[in-house]
PDB file of N, CA and C in Angstrom:
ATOM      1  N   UNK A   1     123.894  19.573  88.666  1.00  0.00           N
ATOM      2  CA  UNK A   1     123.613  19.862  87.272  1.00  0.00           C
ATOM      3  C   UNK A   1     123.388  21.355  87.054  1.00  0.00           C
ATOM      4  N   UNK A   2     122.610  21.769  87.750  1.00  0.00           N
ATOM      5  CA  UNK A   2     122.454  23.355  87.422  1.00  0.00           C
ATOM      6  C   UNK A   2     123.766  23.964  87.711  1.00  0.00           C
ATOM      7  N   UNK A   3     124.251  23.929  88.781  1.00  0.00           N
ATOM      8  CA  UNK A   3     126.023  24.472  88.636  1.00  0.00           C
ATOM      9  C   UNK A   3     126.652  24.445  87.613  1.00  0.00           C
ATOM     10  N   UNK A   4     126.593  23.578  86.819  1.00  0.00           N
ATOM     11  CA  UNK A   4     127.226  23.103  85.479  1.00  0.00           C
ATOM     12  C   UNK A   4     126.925  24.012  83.930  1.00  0.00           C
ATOM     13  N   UNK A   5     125.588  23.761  84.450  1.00  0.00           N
ATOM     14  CA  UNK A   5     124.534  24.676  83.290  1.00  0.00           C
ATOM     15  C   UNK A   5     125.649  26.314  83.676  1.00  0.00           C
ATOM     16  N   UNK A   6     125.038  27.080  84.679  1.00  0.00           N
ATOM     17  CA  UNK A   6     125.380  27.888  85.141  1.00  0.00           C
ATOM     18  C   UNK A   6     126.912  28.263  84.442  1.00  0.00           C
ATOM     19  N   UNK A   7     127.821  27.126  84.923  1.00  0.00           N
ATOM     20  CA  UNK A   7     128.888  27.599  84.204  1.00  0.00           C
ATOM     21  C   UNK A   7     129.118  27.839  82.864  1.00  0.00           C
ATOM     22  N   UNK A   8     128.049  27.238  81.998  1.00  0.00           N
ATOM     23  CA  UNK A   8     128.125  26.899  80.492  1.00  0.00           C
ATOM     24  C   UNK A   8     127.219  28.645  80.299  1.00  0.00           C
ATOM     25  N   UNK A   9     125.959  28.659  80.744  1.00  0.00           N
ATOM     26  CA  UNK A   9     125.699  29.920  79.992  1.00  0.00           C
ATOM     27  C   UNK A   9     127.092  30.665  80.688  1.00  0.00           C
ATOM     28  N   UNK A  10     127.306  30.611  81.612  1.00  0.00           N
ATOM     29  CA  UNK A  10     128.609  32.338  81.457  1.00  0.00           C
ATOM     30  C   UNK A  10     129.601  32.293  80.308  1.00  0.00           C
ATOM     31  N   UNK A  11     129.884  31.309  80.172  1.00  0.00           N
ATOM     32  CA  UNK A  11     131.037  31.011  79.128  1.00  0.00           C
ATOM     33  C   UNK A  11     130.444  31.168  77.769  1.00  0.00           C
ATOM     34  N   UNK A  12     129.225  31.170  77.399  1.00  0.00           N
ATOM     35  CA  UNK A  12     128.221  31.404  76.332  1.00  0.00           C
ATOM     36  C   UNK A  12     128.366  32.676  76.050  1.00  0.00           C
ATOM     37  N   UNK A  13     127.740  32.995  77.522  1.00  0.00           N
ATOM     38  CA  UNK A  13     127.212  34.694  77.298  1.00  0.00           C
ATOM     39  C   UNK A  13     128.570  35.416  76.923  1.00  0.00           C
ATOM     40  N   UNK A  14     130.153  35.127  77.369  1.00  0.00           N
ATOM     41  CA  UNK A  14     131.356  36.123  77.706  1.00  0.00           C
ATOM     42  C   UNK A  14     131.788  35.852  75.660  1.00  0.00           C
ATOM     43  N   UNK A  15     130.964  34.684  75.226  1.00  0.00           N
ATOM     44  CA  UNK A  15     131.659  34.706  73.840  1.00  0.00           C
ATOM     45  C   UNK A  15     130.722  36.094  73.007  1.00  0.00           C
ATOM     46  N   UNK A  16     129.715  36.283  73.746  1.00  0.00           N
ATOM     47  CA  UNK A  16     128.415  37.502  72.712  1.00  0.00           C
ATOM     48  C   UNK A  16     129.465  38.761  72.748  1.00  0.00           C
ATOM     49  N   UNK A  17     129.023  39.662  71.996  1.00  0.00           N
ATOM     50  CA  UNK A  17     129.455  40.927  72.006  1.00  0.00           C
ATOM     51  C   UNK A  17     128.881  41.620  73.339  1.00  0.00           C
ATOM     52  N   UNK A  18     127.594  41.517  73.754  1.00  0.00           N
ATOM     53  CA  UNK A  18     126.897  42.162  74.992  1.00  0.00           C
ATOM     54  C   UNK A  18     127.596  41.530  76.430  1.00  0.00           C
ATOM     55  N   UNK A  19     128.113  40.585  76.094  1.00  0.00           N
ATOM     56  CA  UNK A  19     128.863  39.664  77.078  1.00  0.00           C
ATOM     57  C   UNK A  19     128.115  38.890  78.111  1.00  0.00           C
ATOM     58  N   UNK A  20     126.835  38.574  77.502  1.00  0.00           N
ATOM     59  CA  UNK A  20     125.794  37.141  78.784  1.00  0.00           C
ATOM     60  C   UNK A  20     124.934  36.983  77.757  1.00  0.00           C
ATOM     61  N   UNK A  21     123.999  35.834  78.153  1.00  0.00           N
ATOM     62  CA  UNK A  21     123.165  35.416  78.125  1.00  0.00           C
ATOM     63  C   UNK A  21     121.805  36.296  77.527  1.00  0.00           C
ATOM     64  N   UNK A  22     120.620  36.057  76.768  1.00  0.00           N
ATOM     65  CA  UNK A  22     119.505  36.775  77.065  1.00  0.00           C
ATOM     66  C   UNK A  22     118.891  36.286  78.143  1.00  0.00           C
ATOM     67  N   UNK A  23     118.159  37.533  79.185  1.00  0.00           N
ATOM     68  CA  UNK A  23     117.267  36.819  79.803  1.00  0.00           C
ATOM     69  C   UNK A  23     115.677  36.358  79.522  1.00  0.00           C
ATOM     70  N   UNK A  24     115.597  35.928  79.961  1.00  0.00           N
ATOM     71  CA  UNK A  24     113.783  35.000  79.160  1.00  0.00           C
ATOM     72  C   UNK A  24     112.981  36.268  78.887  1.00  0.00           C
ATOM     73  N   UNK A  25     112.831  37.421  80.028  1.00  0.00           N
ATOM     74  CA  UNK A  25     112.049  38.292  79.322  1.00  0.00           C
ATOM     75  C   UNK A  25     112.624  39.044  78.339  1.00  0.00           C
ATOM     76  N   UNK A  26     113.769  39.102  77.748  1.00  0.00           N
ATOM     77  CA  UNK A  26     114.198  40.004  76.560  1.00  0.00           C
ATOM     78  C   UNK A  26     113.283  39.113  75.523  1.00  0.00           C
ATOM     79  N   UNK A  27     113.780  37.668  75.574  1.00  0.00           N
ATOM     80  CA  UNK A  27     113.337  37.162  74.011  1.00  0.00           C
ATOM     81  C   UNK A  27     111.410  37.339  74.404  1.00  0.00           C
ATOM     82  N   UNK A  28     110.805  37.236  74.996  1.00  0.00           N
ATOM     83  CA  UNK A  28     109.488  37.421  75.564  1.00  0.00           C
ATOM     84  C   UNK A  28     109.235  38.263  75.012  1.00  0.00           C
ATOM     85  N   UNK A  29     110.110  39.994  75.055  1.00  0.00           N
ATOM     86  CA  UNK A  29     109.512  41.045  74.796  1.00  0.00           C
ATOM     87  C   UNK A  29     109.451  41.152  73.053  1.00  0.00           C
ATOM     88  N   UNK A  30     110.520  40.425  72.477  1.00  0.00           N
ATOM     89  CA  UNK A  30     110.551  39.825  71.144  1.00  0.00           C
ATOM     90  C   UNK A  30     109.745  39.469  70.419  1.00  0.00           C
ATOM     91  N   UNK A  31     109.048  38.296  71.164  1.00  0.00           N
ATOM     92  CA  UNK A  31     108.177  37.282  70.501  1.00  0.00           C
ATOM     93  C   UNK A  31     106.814  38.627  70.726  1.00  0.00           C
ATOM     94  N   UNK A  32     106.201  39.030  71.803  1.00  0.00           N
ATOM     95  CA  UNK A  32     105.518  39.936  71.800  1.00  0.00           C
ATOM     96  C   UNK A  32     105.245  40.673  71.152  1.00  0.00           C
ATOM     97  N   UNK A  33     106.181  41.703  71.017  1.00  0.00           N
ATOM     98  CA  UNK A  33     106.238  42.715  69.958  1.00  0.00           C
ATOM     99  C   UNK A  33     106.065  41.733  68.149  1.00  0.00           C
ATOM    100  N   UNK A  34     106.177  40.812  67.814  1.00  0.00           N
ATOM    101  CA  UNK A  34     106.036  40.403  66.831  1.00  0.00           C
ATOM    102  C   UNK A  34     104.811  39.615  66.697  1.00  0.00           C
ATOM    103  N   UNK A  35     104.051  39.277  67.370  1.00  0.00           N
ATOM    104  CA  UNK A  35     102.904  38.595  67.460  1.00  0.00           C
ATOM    105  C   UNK A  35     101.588  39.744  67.755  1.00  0.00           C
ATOM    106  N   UNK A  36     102.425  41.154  68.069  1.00  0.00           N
ATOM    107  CA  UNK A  36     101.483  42.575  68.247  1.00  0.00           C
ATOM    108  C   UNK A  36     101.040  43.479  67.132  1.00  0.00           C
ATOM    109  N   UNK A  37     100.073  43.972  66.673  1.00  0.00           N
ATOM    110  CA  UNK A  37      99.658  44.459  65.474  1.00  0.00           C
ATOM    111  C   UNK A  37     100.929  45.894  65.310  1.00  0.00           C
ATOM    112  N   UNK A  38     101.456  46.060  66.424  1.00  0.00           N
ATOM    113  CA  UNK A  38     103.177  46.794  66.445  1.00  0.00           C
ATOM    114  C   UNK A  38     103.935  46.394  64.907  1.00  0.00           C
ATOM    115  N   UNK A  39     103.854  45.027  64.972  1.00  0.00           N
ATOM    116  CA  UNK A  39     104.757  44.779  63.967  1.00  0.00           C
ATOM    117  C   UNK A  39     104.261  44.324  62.630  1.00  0.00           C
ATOM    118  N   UNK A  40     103.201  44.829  62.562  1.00  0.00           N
ATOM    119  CA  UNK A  40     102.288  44.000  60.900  1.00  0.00           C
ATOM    120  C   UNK A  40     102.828  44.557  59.469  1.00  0.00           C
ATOM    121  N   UNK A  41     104.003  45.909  59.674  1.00  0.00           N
ATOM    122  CA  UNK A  41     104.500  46.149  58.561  1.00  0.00           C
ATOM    123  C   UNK A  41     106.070  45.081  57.903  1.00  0.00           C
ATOM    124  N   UNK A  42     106.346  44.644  59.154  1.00  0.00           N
ATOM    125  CA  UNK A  42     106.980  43.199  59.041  1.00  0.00           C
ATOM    126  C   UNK A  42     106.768  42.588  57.862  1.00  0.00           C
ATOM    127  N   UNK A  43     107.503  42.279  56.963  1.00  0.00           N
ATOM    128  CA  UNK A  43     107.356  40.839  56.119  1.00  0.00           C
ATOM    129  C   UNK A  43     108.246  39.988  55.870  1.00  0.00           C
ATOM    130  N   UNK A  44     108.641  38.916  55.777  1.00  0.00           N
ATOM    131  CA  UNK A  44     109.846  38.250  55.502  1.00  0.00           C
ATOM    132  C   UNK A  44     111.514  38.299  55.995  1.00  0.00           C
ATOM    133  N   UNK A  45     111.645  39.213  57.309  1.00  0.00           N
ATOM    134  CA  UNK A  45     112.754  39.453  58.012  1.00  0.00           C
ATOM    135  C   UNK A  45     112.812  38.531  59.352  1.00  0.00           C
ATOM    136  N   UNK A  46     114.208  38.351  59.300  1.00  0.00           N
ATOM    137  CA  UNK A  46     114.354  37.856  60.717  1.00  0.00           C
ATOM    138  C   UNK A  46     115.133  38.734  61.417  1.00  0.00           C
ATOM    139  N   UNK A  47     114.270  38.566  63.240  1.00  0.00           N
ATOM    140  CA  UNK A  47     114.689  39.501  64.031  1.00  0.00           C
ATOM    141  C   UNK A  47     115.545  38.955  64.983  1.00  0.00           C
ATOM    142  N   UNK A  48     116.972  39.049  65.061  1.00  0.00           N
ATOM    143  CA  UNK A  48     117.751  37.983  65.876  1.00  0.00           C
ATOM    144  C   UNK A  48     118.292  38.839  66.814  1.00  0.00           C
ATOM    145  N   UNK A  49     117.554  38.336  68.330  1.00  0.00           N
ATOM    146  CA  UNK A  49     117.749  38.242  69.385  1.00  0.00           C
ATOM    147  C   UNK A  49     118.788  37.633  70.302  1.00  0.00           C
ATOM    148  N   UNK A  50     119.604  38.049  70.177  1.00  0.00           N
ATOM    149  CA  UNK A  50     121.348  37.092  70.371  1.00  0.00           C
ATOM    150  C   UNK A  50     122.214  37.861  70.505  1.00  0.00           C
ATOM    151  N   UNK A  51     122.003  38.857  70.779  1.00  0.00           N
ATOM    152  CA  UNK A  51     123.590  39.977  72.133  1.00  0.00           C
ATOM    153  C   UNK A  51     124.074  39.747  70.636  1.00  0.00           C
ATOM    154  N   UNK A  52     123.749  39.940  69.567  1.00  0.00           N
ATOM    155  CA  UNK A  52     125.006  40.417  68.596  1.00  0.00           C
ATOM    156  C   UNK A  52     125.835  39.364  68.338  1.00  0.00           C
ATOM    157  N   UNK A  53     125.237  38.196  68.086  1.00  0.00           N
ATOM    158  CA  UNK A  53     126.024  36.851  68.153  1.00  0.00           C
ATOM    159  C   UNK A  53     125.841  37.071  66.237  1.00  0.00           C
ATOM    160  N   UNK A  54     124.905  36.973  66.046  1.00  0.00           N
ATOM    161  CA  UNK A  54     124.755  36.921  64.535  1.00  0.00           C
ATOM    162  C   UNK A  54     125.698  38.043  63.941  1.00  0.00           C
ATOM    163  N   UNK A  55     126.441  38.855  64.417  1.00  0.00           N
ATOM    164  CA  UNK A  55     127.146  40.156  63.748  1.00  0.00           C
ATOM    165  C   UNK A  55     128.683  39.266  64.012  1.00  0.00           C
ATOM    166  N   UNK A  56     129.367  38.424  64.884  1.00  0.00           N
ATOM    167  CA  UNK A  56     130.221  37.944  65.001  1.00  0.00           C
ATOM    168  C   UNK A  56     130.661  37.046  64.233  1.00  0.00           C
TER     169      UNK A  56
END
């Protein structure tokens, strides 16, 4: 099963513009920074974390 997986994110990641996958700590550093008084001028935006999938 994980072989399988494996093959599915590459084929995921090669469709992004960045060409893979995020890894767990990118979206981590995401959620972080938005849950950090960093980001309290924030209101009503979404921040999409997706190799540029949302621009495609």
């Amino acid at each position: 099963m994980a072989a399988e997986w494996g093959d599915v994110n590459e084929e995921l990641g090669r469709a992004l513009p960045l060409g893979r996958t995020a890894f767990p700590s990118e979206i981590a550093e995401a959620v972080l920074f938005l849950s950090s008084p960093r980001s309290s001028f924030i209101t009503g935006s979404t921040l999409h974390v997706d190799g540029g999938g949302a621009a495609v």
